[in-house]
N, C-alpha and C. Protein backbone atom coordinates (compact mmCIF):
# COMPACT_ATOMS: atom_id res chain seq x y z
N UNK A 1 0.82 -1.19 0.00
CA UNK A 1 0.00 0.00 0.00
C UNK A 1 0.87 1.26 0.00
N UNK A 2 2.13 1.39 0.62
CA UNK A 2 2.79 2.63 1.21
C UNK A 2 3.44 2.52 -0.85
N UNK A 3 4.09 1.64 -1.31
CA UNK A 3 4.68 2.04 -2.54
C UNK A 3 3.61 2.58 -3.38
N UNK A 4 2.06 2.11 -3.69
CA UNK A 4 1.15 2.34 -4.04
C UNK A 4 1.27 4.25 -3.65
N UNK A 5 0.47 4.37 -2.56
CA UNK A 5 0.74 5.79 -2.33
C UNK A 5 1.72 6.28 -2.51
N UNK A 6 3.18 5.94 -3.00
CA UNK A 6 4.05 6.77 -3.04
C UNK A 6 3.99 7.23 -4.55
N UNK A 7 3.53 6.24 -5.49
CA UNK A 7 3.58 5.99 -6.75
C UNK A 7 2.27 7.26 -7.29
N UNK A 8 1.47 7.47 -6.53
CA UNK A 8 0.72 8.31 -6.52
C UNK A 8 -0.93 7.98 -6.25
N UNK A 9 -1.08 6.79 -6.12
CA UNK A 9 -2.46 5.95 -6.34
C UNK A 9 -2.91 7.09 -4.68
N UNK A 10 -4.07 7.65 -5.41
CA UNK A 10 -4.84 8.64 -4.51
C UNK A 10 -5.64 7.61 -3.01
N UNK A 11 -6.34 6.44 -3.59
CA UNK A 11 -6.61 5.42 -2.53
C UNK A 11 -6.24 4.90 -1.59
N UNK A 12 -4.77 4.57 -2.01
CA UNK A 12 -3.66 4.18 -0.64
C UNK A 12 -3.50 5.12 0.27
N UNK A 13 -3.71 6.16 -0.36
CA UNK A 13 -3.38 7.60 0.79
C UNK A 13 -4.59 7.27 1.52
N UNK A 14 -5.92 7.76 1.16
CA UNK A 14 -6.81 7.72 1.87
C UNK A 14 -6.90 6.27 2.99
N UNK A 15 -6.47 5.43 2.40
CA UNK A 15 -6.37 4.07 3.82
C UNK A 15 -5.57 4.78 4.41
N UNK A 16 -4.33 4.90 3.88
CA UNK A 16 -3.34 5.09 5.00
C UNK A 16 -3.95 6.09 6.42
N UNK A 17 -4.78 7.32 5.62
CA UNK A 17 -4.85 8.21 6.12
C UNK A 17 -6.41 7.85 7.27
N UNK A 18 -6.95 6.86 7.05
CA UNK A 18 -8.20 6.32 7.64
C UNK A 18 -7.35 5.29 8.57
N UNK A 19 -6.54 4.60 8.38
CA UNK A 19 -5.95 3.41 8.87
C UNK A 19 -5.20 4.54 10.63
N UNK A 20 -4.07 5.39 10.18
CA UNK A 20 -3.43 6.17 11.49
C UNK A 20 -4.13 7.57 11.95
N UNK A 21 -5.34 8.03 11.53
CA UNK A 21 -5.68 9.21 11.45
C UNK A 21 -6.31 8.82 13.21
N UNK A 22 -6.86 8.48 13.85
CA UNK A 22 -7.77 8.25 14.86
C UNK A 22 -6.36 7.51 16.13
N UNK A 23 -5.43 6.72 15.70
CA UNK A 23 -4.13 6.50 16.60
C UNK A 23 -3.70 8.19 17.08
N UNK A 24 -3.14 8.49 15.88
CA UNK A 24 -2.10 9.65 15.64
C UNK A 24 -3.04 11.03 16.81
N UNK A 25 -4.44 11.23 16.26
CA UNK A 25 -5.12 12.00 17.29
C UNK A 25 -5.00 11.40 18.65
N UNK A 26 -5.40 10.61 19.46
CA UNK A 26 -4.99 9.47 20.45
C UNK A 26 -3.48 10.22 20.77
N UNK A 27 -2.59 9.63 20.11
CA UNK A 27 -1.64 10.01 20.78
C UNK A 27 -0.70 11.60 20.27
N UNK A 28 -1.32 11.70 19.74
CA UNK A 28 -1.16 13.58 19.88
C UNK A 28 -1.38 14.79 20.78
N UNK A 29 -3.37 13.87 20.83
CA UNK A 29 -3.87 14.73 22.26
C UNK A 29 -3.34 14.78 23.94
N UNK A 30 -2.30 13.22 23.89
CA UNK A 30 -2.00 12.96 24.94
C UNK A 30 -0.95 14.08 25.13
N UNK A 31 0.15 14.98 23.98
CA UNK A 31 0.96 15.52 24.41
C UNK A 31 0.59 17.10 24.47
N UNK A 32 -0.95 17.49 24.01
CA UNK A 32 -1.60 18.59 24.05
C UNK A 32 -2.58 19.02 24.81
N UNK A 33 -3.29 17.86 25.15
CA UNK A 33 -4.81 17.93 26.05
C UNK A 33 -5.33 18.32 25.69
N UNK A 34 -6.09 19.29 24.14
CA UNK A 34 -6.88 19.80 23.52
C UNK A 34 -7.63 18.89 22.30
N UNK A 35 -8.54 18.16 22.04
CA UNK A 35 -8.48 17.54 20.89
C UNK A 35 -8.73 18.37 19.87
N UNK A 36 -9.29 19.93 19.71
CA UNK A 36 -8.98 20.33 18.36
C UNK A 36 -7.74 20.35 17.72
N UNK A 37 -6.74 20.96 18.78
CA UNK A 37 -5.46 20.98 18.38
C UNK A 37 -4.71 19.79 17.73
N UNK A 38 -5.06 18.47 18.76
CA UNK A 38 -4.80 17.58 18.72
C UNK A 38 -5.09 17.22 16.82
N UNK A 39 -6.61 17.35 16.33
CA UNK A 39 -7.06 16.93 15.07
C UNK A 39 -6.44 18.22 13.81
N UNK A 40 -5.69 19.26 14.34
CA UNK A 40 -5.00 20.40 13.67
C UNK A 40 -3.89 20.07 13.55
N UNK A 41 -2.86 19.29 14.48
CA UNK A 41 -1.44 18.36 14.14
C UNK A 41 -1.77 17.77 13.46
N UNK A 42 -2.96 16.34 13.24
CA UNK A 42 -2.73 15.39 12.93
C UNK A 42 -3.36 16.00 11.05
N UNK A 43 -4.01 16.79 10.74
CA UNK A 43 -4.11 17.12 9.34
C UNK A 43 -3.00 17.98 8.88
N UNK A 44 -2.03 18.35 9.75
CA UNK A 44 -0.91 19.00 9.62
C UNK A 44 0.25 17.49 8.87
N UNK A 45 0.07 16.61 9.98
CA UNK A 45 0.68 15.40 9.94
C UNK A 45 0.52 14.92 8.52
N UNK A 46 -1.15 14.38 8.21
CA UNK A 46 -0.99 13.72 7.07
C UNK A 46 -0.89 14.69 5.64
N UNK A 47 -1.13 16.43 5.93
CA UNK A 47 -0.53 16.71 4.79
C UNK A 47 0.77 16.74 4.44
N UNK A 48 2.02 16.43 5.72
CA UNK A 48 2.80 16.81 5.76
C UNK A 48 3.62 15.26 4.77
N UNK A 49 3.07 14.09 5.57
CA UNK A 49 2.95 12.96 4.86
C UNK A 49 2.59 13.15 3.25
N UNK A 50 1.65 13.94 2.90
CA UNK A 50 1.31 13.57 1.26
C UNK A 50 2.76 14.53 0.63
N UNK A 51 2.97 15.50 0.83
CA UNK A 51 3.91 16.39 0.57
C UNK A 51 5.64 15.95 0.37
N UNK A 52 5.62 14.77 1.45
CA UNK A 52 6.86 14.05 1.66
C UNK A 52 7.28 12.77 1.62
N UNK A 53 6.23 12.13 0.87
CA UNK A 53 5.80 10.91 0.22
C UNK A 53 7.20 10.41 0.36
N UNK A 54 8.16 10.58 -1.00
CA UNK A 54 8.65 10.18 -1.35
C UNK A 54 10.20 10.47 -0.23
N UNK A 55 10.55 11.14 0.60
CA UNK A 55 11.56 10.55 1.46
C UNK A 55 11.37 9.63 2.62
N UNK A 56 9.83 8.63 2.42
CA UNK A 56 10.40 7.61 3.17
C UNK A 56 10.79 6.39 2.51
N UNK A 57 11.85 5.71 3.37
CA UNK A 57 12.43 4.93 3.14
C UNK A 57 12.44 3.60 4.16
N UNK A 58 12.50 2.31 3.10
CA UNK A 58 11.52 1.23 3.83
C UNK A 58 12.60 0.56 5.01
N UNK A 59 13.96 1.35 5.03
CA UNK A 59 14.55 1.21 6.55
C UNK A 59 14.15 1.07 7.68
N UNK A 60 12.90 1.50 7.73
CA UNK A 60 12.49 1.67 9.09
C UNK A 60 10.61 1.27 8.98
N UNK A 61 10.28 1.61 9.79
CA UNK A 61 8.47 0.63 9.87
C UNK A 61 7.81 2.31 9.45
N UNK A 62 6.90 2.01 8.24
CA UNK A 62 6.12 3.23 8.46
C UNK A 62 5.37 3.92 9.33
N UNK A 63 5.09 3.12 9.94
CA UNK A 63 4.14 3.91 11.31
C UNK A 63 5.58 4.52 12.26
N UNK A 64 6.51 4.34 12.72
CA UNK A 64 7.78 4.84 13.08
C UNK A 64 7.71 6.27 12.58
N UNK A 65 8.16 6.26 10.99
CA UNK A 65 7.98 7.64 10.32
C UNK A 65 6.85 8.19 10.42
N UNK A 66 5.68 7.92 10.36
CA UNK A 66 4.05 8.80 10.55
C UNK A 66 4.13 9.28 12.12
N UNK A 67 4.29 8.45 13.03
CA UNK A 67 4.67 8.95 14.55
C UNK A 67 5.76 9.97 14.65
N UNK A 68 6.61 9.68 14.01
CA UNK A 68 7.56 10.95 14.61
C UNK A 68 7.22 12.35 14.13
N UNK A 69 6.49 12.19 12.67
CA UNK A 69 6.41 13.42 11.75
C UNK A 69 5.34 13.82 12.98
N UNK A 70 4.17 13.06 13.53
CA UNK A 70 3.29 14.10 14.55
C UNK A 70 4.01 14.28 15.46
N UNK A 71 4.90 13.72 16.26
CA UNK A 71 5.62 13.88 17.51
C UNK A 71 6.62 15.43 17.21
N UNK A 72 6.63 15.15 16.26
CA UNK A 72 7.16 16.86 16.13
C UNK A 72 6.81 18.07 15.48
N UNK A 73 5.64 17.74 15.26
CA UNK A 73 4.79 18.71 14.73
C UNK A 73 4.00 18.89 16.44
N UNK A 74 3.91 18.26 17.27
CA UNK A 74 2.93 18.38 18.59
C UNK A 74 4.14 19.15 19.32
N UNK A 75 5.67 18.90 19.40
CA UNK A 75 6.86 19.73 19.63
C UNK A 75 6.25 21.10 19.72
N UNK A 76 6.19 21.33 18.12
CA UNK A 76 6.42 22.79 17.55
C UNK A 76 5.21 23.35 18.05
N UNK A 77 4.03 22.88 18.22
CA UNK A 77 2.92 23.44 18.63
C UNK A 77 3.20 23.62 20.07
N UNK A 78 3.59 22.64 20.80
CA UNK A 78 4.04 22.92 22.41
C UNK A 78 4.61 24.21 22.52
N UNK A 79 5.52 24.56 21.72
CA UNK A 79 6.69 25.90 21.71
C UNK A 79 5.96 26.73 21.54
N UNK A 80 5.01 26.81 20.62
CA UNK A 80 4.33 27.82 19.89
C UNK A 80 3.30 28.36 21.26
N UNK A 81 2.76 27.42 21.69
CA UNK A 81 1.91 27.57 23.15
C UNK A 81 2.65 28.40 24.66
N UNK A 82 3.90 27.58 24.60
CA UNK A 82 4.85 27.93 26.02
C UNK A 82 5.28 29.67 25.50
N UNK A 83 5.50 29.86 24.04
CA UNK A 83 5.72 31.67 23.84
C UNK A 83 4.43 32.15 24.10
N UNK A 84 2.94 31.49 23.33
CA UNK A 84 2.50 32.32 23.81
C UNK A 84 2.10 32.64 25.18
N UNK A 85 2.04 31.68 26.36
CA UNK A 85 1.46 31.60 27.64
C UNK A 85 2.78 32.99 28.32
N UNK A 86 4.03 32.96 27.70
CA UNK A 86 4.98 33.34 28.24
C UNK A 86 4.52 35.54 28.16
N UNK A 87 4.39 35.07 26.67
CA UNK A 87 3.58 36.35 26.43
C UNK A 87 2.72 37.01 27.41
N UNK A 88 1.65 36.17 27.84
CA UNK A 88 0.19 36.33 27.92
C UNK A 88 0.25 36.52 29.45
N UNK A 89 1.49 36.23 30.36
CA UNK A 89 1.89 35.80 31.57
C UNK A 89 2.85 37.22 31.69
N UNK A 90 3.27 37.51 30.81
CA UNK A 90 4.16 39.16 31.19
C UNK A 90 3.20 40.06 30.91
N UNK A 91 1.76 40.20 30.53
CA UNK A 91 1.17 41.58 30.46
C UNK A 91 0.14 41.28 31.46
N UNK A 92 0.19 39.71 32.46
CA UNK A 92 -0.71 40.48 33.49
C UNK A 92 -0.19 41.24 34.74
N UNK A 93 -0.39 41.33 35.50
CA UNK A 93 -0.39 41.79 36.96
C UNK A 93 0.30 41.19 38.13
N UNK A 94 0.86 41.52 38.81
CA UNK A 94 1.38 40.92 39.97
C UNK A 94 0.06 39.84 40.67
N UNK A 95 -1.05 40.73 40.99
CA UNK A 95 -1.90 40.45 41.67
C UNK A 95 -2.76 39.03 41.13
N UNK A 96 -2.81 39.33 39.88
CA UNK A 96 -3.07 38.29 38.58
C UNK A 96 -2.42 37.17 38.65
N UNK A 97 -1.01 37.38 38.71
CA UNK A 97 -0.12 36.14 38.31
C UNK A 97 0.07 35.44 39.91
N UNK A 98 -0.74 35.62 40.70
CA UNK A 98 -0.34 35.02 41.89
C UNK A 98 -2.05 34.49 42.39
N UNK A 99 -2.84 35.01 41.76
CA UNK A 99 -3.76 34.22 41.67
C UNK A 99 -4.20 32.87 42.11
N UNK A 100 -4.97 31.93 42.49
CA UNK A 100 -4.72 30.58 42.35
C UNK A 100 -6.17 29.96 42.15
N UNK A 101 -6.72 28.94 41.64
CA UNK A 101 -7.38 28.85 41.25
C UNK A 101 -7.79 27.63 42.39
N UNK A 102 -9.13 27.43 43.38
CA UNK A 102 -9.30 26.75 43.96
C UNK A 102 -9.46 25.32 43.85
N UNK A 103 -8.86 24.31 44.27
CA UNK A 103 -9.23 22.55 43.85
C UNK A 103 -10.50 22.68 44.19
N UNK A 104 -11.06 21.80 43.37
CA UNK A 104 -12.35 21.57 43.64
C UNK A 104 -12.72 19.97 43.35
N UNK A 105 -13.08 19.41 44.20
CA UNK A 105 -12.91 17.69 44.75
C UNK A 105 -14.34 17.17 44.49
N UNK A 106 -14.53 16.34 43.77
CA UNK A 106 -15.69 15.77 43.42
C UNK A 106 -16.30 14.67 44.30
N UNK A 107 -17.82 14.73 44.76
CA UNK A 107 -17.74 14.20 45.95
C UNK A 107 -19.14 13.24 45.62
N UNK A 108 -19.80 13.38 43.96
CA UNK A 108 -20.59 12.61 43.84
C UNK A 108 -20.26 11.69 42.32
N UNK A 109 -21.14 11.06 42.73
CA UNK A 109 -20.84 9.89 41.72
C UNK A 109 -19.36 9.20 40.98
N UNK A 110 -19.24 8.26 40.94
CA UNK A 110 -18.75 7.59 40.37
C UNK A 110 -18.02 7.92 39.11
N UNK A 111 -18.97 8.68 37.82
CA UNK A 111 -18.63 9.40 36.68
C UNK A 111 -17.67 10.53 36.88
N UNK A 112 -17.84 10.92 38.00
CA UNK A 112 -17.06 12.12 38.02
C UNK A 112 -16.11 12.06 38.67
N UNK A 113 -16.44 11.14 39.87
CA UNK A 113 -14.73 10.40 39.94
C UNK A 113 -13.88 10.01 39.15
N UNK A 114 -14.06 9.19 38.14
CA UNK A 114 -13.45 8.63 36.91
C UNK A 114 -12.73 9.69 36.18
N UNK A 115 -13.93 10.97 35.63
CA UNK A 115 -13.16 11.82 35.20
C UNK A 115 -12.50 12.78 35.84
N UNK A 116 -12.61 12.80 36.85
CA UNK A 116 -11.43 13.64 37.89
C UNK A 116 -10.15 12.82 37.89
N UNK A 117 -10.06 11.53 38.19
CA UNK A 117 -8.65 10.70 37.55
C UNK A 117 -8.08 10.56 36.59
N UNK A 118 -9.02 10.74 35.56
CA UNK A 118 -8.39 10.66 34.30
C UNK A 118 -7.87 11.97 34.07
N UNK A 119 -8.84 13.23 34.77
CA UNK A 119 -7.67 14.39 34.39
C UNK A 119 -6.48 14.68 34.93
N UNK A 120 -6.49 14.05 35.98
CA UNK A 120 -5.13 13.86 37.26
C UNK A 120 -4.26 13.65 36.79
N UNK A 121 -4.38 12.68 35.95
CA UNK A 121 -3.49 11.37 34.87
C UNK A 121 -3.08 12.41 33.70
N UNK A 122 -4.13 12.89 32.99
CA UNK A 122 -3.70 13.44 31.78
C UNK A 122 -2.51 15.13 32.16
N UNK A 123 -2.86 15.02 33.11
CA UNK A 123 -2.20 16.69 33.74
C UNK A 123 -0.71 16.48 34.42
N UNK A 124 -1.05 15.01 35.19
CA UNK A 124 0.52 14.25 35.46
C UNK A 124 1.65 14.01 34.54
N UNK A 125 0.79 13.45 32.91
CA UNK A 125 1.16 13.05 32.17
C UNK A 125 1.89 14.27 31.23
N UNK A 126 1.17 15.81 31.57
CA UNK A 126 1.45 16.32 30.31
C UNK A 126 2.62 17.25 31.37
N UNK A 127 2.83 17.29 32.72
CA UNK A 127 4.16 17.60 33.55
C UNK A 127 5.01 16.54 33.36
N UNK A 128 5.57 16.13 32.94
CA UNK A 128 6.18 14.55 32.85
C UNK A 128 7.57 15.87 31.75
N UNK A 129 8.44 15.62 31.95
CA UNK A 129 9.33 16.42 31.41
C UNK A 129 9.22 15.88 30.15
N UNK A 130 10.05 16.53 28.79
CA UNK A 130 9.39 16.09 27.55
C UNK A 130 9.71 14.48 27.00
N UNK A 131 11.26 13.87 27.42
CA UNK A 131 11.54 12.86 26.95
C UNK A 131 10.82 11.68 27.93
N UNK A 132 10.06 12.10 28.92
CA UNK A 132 9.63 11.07 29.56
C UNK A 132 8.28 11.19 29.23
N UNK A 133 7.85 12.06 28.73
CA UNK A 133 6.48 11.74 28.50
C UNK A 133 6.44 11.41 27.26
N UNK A 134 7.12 11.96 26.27
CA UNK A 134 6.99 10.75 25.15
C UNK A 134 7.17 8.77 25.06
N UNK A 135 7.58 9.22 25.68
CA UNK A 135 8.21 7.41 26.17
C UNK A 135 6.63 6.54 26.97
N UNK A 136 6.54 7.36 27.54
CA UNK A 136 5.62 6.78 28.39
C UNK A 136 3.98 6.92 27.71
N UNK A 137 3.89 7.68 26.57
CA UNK A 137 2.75 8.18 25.74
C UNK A 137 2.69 6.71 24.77
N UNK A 138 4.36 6.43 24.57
CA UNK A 138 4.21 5.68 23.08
C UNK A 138 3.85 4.16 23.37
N UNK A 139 4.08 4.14 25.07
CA UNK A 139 4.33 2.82 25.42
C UNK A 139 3.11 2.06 25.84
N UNK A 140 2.56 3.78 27.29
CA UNK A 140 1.58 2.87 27.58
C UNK A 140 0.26 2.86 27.15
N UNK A 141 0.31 4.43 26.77
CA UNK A 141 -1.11 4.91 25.73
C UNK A 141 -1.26 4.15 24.38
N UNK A 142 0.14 4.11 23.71
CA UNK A 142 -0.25 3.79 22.60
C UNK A 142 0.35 2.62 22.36
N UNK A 143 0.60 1.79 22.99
CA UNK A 143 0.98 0.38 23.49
C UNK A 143 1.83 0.14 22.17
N UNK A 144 3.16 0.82 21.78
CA UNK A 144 3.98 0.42 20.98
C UNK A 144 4.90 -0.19 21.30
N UNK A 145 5.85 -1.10 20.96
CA UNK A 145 6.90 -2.18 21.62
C UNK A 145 7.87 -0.98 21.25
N UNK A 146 8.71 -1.68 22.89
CA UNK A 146 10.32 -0.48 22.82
C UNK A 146 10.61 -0.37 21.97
N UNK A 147 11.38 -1.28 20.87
CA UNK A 147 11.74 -1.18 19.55
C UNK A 147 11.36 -0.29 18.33
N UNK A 148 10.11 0.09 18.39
CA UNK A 148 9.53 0.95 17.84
C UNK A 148 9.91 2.21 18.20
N UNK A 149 9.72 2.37 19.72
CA UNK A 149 9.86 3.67 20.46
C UNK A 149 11.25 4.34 20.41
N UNK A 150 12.18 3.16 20.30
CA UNK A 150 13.65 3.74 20.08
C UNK A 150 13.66 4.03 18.80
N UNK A 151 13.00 3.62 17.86
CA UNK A 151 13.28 4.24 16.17
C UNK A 151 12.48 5.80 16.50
N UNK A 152 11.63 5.79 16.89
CA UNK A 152 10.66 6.88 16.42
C UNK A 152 11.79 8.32 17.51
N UNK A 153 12.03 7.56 18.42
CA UNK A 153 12.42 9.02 19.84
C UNK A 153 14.07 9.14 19.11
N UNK A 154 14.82 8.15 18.66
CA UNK A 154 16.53 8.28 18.12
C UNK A 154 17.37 7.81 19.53
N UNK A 155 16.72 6.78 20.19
CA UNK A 155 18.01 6.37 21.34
C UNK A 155 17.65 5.23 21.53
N UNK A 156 18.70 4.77 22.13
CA UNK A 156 18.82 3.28 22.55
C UNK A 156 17.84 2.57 23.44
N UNK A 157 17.70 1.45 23.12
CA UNK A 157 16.08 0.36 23.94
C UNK A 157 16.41 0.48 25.17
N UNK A 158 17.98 0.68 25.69
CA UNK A 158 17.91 1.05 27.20
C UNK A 158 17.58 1.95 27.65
N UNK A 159 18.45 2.74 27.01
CA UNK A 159 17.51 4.19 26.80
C UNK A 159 16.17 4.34 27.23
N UNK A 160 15.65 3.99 26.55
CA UNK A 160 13.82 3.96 26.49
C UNK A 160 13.15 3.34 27.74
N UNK A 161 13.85 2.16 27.73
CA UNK A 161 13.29 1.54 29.00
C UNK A 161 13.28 1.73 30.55
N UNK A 162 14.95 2.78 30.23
CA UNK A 162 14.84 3.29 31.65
C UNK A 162 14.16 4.91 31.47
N UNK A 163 13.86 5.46 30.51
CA UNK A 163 12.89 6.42 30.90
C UNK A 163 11.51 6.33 31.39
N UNK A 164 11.53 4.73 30.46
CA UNK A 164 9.69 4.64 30.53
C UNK A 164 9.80 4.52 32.40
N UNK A 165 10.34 3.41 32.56
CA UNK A 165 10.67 3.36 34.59
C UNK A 165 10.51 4.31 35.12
N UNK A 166 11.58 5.73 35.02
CA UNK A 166 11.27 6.88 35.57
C UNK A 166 10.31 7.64 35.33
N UNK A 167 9.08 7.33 34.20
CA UNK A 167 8.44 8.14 34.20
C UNK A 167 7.43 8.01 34.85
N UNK A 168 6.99 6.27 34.92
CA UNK A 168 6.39 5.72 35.66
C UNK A 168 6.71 5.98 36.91
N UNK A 169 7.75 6.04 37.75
CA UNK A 169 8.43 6.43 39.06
C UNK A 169 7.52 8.09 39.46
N UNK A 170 7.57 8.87 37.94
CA UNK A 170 7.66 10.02 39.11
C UNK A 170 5.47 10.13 38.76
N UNK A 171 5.13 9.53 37.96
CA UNK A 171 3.90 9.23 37.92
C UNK A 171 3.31 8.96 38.83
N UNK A 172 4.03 7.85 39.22
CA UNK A 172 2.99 7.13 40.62
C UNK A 172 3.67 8.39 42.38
N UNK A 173 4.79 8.85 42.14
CA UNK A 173 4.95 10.07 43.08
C UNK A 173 3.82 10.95 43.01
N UNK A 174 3.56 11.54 41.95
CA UNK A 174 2.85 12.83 41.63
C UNK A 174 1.06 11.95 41.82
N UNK A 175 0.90 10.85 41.89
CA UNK A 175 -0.51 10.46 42.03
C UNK A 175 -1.00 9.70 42.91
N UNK A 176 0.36 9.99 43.52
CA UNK A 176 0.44 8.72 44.90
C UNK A 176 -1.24 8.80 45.93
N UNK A 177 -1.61 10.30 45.83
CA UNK A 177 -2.93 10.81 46.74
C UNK A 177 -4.12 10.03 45.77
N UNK A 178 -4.13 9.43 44.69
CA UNK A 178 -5.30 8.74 44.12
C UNK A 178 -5.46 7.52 44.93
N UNK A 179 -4.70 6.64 45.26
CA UNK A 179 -4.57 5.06 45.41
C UNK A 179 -5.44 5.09 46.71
């Protein structure tokens, strides 16, 4: 299918693009927390894919290359976010920037427990410094084998494995008050 689409056959694209389009959001949103944004990488992603067809090379697993092209397109959007917050954070106020916004603890049902953990998780997940939260996005969200994860991140399976550990380490620190 991937030589097909490279060759130009308009169909293969569209699988391809039906086949990782719903992963790639999945694990995009995990490094954004927004899913528009999240679905604004990932059409970033696969145009970026139709555009660059032809420098992949069957060295490596295609989904490897489709993951990294979003993993750094979700980068550049991170940056693009941290200037502007940085911006948006020097024209307020002393009084402003010290602000705090009260916890607020959910004390009924079940549903809203759930999603109070899952945002715990997703907010743990998106403090996770950057090489550990990729590691830990590709592994446990998006249940890819190390091997994969070391092609797509550029370091070694030990590498990987002892980040995924620490990330998990400072995970279960930072959520230790759920258990």
């Amino acid at each position: 299918m991937i030589a097909r689409f490279q060759s130009g056959d308009e169909r293969a694209y569209v699988e391809l693009v039906n086949r990782y389009r719903d992963r790639l959001t999945h694990f995009v949103f995990q490094f954004l927390g927004e899913i528009e944004q999240a679905e604004d990488v990932v059409q970033d992603t696969m145009l970026k894919l139709y555009e660059k067809k032809h420098y992949y090379r069957e060295i490596a697993k295609f989904s490897t290359w489709i993951y990294t092209i979003a993993r750094n397109l979700a980068n550049t959007e991170l940056r693009k976010r941290k200037r502007r917050k940085t911006t948006l954070l020097s024209r307020m106020t002393r009084e402003e920037r010290q602000y705090e916004i009260p916890a607020v603890q959910p004390d009924v049902g079940q549903d809203i427990q759930n999603e109070f953990v899952a945002k715990r998780i997703q907010a743990a997940i998106q403090d996770l410094p950057e090489h550990f939260k990729t590691v830990i996005i590709l592994r446990d969200i998006q249940e890819l084998s190390y091997d994969d994860i070391s092609n797509i991140v550029g370091v070694p399976l030990g590498t990987v494995k002892s980040r995924i550990n620490r990330a998990r380490l400072q995970l279960q620190a930072e959520l230790k008050d759920l258990r």
